[in-house]
C-alpha atoms as a PDB file:
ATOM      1  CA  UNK A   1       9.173 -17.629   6.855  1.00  0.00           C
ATOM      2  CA  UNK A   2       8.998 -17.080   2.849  1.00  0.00           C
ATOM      3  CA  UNK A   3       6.813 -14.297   2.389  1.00  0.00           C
ATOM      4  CA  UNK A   4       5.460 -13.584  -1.069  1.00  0.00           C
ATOM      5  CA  UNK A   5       6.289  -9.802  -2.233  1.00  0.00           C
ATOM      6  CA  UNK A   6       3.561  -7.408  -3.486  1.00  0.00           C
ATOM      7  CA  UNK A   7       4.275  -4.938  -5.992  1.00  0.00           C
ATOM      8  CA  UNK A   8       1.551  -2.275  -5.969  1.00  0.00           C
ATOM      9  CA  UNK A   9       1.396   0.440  -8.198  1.00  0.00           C
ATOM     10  CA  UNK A  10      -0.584   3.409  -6.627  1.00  0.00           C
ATOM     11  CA  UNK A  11      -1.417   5.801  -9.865  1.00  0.00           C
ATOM     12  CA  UNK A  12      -2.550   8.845  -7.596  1.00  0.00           C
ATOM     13  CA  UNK A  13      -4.309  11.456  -9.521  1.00  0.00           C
ATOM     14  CA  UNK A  14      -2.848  10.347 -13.175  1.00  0.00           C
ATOM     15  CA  UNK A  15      -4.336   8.440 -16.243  1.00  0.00           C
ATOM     16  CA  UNK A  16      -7.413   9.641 -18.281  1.00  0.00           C
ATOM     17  CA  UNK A  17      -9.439   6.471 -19.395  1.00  0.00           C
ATOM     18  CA  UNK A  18      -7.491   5.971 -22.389  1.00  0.00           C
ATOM     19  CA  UNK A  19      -4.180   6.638 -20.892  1.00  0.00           C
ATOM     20  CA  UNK A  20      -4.877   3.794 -18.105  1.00  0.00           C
ATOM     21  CA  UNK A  21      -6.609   1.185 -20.803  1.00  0.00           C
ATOM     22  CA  UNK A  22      -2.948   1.340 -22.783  1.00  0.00           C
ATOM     23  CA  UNK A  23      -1.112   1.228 -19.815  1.00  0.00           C
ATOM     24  CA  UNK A  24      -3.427  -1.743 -18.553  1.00  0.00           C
ATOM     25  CA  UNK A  25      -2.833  -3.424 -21.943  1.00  0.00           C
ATOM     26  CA  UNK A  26       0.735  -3.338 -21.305  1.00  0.00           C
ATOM     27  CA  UNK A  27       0.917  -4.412 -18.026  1.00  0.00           C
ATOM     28  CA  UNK A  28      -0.828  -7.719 -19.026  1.00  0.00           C
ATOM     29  CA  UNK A  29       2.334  -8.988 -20.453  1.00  0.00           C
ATOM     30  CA  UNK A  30       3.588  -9.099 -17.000  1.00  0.00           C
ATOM     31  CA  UNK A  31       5.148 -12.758 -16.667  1.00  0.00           C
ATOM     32  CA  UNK A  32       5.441 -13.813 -12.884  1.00  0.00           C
ATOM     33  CA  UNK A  33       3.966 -16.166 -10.887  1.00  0.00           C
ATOM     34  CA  UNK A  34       5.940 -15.208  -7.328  1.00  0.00           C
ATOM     35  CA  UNK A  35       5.037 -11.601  -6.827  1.00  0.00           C
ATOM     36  CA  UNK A  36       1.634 -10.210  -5.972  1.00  0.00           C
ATOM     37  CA  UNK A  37       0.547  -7.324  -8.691  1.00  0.00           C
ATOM     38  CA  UNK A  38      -1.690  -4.640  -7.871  1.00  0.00           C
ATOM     39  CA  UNK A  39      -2.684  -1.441  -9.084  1.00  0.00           C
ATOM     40  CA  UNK A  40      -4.597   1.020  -8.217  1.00  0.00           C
ATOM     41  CA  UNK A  41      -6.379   3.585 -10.732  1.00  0.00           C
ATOM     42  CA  UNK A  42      -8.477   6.455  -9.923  1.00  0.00           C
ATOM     43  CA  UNK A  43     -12.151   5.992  -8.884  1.00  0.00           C
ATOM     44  CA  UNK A  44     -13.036   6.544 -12.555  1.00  0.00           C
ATOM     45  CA  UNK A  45     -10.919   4.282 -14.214  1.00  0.00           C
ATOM     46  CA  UNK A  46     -11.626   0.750 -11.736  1.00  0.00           C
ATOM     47  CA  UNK A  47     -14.585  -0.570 -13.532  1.00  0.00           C
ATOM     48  CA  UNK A  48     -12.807  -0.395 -16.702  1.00  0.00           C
ATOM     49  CA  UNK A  49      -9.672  -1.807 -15.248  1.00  0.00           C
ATOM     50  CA  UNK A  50     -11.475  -4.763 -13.239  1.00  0.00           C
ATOM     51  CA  UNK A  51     -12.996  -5.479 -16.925  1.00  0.00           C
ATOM     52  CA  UNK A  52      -9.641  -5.129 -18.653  1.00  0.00           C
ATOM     53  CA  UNK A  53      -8.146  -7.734 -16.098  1.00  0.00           C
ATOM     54  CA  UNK A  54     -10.822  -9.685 -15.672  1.00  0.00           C
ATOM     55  CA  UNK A  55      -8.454 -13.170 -16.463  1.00  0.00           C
ATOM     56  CA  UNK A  56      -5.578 -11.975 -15.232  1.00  0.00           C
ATOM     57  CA  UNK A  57      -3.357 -11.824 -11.791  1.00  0.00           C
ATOM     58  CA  UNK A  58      -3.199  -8.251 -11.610  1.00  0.00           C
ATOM     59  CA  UNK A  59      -5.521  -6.680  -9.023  1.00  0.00           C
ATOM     60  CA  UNK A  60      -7.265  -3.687  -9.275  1.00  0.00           C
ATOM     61  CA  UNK A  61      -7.351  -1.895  -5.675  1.00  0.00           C
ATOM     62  CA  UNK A  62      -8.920   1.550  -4.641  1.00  0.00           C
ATOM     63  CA  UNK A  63      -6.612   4.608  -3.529  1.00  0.00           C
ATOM     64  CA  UNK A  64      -9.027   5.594  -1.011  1.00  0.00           C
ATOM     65  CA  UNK A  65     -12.532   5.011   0.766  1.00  0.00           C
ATOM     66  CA  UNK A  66     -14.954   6.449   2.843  1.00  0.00           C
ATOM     67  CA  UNK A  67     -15.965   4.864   6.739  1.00  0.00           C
ATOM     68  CA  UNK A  68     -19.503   5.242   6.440  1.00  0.00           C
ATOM     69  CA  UNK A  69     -21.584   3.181   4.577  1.00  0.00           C
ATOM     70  CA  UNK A  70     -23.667   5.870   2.461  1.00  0.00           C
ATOM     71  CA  UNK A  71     -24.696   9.433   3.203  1.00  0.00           C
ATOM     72  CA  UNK A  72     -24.698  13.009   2.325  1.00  0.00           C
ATOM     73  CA  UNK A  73     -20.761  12.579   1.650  1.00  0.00           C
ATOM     74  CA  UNK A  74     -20.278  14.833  -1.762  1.00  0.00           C
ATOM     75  CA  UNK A  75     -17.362  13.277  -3.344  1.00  0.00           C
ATOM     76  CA  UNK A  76     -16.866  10.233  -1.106  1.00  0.00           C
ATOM     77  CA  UNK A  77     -16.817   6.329  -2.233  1.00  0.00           C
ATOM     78  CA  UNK A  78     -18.239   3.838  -0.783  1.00  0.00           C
ATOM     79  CA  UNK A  79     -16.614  -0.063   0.619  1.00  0.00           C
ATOM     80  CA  UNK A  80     -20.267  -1.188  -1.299  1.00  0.00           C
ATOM     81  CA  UNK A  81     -19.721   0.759  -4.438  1.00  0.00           C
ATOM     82  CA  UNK A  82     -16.165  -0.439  -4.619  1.00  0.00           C
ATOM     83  CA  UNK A  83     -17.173  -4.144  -4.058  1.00  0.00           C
ATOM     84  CA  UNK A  84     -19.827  -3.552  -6.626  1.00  0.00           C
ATOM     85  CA  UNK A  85     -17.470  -2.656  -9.723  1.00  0.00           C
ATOM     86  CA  UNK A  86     -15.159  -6.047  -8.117  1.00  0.00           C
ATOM     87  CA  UNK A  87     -12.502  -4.120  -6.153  1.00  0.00           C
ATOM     88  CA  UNK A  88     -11.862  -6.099  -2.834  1.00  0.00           C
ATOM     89  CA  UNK A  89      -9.030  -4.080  -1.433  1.00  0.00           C
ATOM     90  CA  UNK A  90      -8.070  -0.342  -0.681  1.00  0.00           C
ATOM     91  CA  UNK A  91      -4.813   1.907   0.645  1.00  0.00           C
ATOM     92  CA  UNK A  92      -6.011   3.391   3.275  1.00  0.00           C
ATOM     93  CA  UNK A  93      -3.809   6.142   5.214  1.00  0.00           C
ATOM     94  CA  UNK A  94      -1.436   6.858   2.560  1.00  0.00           C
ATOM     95  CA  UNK A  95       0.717  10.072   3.686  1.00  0.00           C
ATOM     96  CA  UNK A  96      -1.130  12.592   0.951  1.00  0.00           C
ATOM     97  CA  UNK A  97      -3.852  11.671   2.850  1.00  0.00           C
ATOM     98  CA  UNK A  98      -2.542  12.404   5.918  1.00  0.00           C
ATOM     99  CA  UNK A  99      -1.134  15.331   5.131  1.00  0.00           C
ATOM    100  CA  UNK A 100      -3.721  17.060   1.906  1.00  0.00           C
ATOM    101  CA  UNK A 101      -6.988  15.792   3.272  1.00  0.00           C
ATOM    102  CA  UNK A 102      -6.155  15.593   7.842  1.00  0.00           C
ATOM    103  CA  UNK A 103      -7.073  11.963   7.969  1.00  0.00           C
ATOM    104  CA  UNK A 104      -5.689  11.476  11.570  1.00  0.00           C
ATOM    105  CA  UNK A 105      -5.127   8.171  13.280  1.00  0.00           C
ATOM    106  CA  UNK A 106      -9.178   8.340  14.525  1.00  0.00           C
ATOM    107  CA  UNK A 107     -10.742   8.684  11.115  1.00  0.00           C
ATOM    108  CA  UNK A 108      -7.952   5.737  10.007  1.00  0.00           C
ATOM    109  CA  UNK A 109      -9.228   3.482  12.014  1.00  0.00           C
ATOM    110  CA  UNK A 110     -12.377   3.951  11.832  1.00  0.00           C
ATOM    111  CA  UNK A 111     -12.076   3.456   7.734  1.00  0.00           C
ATOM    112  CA  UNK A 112      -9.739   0.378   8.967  1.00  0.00           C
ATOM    113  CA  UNK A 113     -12.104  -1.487  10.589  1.00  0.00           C
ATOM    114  CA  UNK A 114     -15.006  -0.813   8.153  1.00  0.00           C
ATOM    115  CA  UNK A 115     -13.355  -2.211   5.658  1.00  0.00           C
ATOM    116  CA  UNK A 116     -12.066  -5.195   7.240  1.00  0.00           C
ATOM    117  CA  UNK A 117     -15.126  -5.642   8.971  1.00  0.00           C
ATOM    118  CA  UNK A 118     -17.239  -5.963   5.161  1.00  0.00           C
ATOM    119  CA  UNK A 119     -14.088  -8.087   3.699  1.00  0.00           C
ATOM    120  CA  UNK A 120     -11.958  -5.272   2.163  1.00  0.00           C
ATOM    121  CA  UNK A 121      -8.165  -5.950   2.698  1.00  0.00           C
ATOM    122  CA  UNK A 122      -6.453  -2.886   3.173  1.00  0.00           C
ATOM    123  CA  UNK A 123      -2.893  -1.967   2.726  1.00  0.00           C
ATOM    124  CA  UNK A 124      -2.446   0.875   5.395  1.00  0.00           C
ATOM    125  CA  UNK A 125       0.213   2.826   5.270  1.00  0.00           C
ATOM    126  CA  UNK A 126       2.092   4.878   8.180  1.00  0.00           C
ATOM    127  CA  UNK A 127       5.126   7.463   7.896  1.00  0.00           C
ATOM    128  CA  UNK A 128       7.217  10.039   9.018  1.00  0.00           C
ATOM    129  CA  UNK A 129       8.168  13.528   8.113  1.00  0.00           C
ATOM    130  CA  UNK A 130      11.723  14.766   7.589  1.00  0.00           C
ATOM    131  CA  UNK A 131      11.359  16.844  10.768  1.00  0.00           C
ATOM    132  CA  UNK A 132      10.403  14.046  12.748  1.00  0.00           C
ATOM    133  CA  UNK A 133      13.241  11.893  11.950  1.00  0.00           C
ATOM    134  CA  UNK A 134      15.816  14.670  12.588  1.00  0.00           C
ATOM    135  CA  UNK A 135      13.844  15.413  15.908  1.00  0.00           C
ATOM    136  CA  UNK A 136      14.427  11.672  16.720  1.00  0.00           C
ATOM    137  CA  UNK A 137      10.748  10.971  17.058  1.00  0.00           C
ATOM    138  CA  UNK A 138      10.021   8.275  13.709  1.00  0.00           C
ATOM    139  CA  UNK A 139       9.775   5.182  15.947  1.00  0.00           C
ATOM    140  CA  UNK A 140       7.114   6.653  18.656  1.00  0.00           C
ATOM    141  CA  UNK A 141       5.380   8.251  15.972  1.00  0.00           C
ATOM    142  CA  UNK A 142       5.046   4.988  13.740  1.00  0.00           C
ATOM    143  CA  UNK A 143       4.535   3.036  16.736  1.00  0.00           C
ATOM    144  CA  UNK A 144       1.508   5.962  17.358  1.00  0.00           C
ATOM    145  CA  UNK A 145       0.392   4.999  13.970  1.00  0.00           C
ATOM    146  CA  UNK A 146       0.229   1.535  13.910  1.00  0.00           C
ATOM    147  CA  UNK A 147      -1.250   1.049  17.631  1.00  0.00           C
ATOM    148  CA  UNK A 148      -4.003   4.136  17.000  1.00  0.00           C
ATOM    149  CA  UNK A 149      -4.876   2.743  13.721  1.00  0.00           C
ATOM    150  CA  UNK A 150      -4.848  -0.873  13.280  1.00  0.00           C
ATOM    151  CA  UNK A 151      -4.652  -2.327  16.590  1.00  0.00           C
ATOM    152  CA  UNK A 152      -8.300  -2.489  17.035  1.00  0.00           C
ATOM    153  CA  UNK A 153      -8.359  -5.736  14.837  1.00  0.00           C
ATOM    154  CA  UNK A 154      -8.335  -9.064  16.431  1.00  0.00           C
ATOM    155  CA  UNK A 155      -5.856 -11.540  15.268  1.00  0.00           C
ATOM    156  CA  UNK A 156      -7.933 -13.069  12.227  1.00  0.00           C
ATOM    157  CA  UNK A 157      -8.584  -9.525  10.492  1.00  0.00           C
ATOM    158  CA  UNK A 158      -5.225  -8.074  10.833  1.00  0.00           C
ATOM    159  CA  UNK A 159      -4.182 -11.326   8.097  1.00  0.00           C
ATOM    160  CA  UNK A 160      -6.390  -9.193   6.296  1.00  0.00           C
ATOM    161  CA  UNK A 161      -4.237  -6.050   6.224  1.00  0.00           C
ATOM    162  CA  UNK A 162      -0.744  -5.473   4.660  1.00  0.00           C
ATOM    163  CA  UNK A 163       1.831  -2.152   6.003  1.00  0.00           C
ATOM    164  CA  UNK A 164       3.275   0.028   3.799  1.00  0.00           C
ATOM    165  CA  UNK A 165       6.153   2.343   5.273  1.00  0.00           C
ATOM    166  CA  UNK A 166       6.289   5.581   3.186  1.00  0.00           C
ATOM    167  CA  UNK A 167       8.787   7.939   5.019  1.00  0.00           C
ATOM    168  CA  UNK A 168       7.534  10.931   3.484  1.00  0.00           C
ATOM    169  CA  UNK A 169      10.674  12.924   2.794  1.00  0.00           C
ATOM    170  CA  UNK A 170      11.147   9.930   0.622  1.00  0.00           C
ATOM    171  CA  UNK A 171       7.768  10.233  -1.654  1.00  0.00           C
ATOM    172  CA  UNK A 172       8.232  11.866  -4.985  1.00  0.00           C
ATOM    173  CA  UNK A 173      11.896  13.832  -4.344  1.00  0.00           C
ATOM    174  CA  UNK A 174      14.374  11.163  -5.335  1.00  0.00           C
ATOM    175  CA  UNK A 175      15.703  10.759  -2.624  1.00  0.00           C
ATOM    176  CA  UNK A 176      15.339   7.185  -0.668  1.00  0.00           C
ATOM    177  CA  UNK A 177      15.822   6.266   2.557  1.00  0.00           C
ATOM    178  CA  UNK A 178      19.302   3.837   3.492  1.00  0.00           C
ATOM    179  CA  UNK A 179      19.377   0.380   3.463  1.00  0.00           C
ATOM    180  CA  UNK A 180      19.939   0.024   7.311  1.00  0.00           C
ATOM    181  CA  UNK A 181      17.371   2.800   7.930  1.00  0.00           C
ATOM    182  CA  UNK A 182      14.415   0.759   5.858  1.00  0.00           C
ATOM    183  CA  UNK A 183      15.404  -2.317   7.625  1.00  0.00           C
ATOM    184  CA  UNK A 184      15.394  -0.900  10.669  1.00  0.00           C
ATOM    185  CA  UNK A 185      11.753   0.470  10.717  1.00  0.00           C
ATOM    186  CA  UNK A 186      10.221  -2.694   9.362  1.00  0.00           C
ATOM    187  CA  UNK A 187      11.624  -4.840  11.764  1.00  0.00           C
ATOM    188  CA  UNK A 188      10.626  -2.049  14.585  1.00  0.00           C
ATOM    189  CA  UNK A 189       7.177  -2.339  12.192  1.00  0.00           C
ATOM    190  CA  UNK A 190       6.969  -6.190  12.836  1.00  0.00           C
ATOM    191  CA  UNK A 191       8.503  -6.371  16.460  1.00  0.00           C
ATOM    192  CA  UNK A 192       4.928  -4.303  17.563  1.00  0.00           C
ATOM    193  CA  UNK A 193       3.020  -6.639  15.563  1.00  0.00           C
ATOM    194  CA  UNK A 194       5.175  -9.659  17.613  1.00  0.00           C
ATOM    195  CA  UNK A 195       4.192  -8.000  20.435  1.00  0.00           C
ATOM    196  CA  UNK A 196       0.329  -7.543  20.085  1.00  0.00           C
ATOM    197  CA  UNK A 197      -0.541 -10.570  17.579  1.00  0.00           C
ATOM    198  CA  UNK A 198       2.507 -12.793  18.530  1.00  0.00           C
ATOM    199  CA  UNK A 199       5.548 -14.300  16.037  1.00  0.00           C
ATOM    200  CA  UNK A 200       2.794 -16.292  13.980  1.00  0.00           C
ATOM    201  CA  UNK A 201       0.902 -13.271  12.855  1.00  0.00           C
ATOM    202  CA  UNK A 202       4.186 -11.323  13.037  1.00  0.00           C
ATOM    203  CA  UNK A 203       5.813 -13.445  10.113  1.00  0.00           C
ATOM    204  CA  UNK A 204       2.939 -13.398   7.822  1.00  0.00           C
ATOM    205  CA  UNK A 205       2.397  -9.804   7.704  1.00  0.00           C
ATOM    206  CA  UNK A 206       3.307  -8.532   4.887  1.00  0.00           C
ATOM    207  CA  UNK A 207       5.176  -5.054   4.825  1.00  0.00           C
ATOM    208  CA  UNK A 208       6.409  -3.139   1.845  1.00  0.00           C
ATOM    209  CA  UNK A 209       8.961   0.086   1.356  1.00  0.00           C
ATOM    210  CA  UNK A 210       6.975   3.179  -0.338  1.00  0.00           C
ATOM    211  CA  UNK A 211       9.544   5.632  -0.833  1.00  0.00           C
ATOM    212  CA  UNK A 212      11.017   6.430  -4.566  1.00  0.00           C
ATOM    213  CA  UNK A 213      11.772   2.625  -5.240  1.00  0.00           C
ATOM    214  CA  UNK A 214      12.883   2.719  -8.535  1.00  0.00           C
ATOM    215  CA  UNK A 215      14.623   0.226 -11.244  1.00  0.00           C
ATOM    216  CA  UNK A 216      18.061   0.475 -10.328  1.00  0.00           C
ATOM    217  CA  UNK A 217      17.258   0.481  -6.301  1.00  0.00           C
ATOM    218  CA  UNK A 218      14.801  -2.211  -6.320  1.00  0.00           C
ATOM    219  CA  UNK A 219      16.598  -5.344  -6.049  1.00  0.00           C
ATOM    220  CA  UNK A 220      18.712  -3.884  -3.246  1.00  0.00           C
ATOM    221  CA  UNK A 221      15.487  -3.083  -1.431  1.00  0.00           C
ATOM    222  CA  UNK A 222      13.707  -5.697  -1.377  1.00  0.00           C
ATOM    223  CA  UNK A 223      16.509  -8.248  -0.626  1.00  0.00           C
ATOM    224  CA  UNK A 224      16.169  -6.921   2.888  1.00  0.00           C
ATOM    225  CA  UNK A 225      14.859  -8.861   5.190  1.00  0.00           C
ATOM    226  CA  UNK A 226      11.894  -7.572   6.440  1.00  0.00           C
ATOM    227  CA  UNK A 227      10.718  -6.018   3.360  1.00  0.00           C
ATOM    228  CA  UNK A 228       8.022  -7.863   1.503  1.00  0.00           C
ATOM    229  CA  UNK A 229       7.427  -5.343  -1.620  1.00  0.00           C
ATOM    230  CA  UNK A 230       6.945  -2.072  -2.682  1.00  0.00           C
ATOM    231  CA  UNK A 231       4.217   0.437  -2.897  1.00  0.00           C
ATOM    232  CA  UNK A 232       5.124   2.418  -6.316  1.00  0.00           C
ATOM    233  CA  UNK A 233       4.257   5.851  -7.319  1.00  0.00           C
ATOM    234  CA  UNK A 234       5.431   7.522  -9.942  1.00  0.00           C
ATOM    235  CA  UNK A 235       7.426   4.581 -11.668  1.00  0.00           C
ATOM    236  CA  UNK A 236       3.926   2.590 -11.623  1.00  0.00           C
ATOM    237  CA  UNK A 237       2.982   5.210 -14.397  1.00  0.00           C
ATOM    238  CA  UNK A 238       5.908   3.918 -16.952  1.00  0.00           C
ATOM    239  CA  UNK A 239       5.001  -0.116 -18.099  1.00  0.00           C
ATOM    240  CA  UNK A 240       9.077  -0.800 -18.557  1.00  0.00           C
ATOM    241  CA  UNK A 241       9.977   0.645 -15.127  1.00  0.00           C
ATOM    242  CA  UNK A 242       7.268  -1.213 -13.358  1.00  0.00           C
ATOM    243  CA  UNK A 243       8.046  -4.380 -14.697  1.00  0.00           C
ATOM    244  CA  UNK A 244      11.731  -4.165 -14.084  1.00  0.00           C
ATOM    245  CA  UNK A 245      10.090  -3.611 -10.220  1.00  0.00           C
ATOM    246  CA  UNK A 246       8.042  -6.505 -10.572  1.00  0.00           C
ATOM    247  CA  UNK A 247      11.041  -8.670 -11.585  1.00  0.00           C
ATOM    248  CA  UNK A 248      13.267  -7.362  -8.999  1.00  0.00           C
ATOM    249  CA  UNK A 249      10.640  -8.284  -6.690  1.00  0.00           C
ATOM    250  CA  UNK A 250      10.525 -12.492  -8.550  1.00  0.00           C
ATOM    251  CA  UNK A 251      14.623 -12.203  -7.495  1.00  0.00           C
END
C-alpha cells in the first residue's frame, strides 16, 4: 500500500511572532500536492499561524496538550482551547517530554485518548535512549511504549493517530541512526500494530523517522520502506532546508 508521507516541522521552543509570520510567509511557496505539511509553532504563535494559512495545505498542529479538560492547571492548554484557535491535531509524547517534563506511558495515554476521543489526531511519538540500545533493550521498550500508550484505542481511532520514532541519541546531535537500523524499528513499529489492529490498519498507519533528518539524508530515508515521513526539528526552523525535506519526501 502507497502511503502518503507527512513532513512535520516541530519548532520546539523557537520563533517570536514575527520570526514565525516570515517564516510562515515563506513556507507558503511550498509547491506539492503528494506530501502532507505540518507545522507546529508554539502555543503563542497558532492563532496567528492558523490565520496566516488559512487557504493553504499546510497545517498548523500543537507541540503539546493537557488530558483534562479545564482546571487549576497553571500553564497547561487545553484540546478545547486548541480546537478553538482551529488546531485539530497535536504531538503528543515527544522524547523532551518524556524526558524534561516525566510524562510516562500513564499520563500518555491518558492525553492519547482525550484527544482522540474529542477528534484531535495525534502524532505520538515513542523512543529510545543511547543506553538502551547498547543494553539491547530498544525493541521491548518501544514495544512498552506503543502497547502502554496507544493500545487503548479501538480500531477506528487509532486511523486517527500517526507514530513518530525519535531514537533520542539521534535528536539534535547530528548524528542519525543507519538505514537498516530505522527500517528495522518501523517495521518492528508496524508488525505490533499487525498484531493488535490486523494488516488493514497495519498498512495505513502512517509512521515517520524523527531523528536529525536533514537535506542531504532525506531522500535516503524516506525511500525506506516502512517510513512514511519525517518529524523535523531544527531544519524546520530554516524555509530552504525544509523544503528540500518536503521535496525529498514528493520523490
Amino acid at each position: 500500500m502507497k502511503r502518503k508521507k507527512i513532513v512535520a516541522g516541530n519548532w520546539k521552543m523557537n520563533m517570536t511572532l514575527d520570526e514565525s509570520v516570515n517564516l510562515i510567509n515563506e513556507l507558503k511557496q511550498i509547491s506539492t500536492n503528494d506530501v502532507d505539511i505540518k507545522i507546529a509553532p508554539s502555543f503563542t504563535n497558532l492563532n496567528k499561524a492558523v490565520s496566516l494559512l488559512d487557504s493553504s495545505k499546510i497545517e498548523v498542529i500543537a507541540q503539546n496538550v493537557h488530558p483534562e479538560e479545564r482546571g487549576a492547571f497553571t500553564g497547561e492548554i487545553s484540546i478545547e482551547m486548541l480546537k478553538s484557535v482551529g488546531v485539530f491535531s497535536t504531538i503528543i509524547g515527544h522524547s523532551e517530554r518524556r524526558k524534561y517534563f516525566n510524562e510516562n506511558d500513564s499520563i500518555l495515554s491518558k492525553k492519547a485518548k482525550m484527544a482522540i476521543d474529542n477528534s484531535l489526531n495525534i502524532i505520538f511519538c515513542v523512543g529510545e535512549e543511547l543506553s538502551e540500545r547498547e543494553k539491547g533493550n530498544h525493541f521491548e521498550l518501544i514495544k512498552n511504549q506503543i502497547i502502554n500508550g496507544l493500545f487503548g484505542l479501538d480500531k477506528d481511532q487509532i486511523k486517527n493517530v500517526v507514530v513518530a520514532y525519535e531514537p533520542v541519541w539521534a535528536i539534535g546531535t547530528g548524528k542519525t541512526a543507519e538505514n537498516y537500523q530505522i527500517q528495522e524499528m518501523h517495521e518492528f513499529i508496524r508488525k505490533l500494530f499487525n498484531d493488535k489492529y490486523g494488516s488493514d490498519i497495519s498498512q495505513q498507519i502512517r509512521i515517520l523517522y524523527g531523528g536529525s533528518v536533514k537535506p542531504n539524508n532525506a531522500e535516503e530515508i524516506f525511500s525506506l520502506n516502512d517510513v512514511d515521513g519525517g518529524l523535523i526539528g531544527g531544519a524546520s526552523l530554516n524555509f530552504s532546508d525544509f523544503n528540500a525535506i518536503v521535496q525529498a519526501a514528493n520523490g
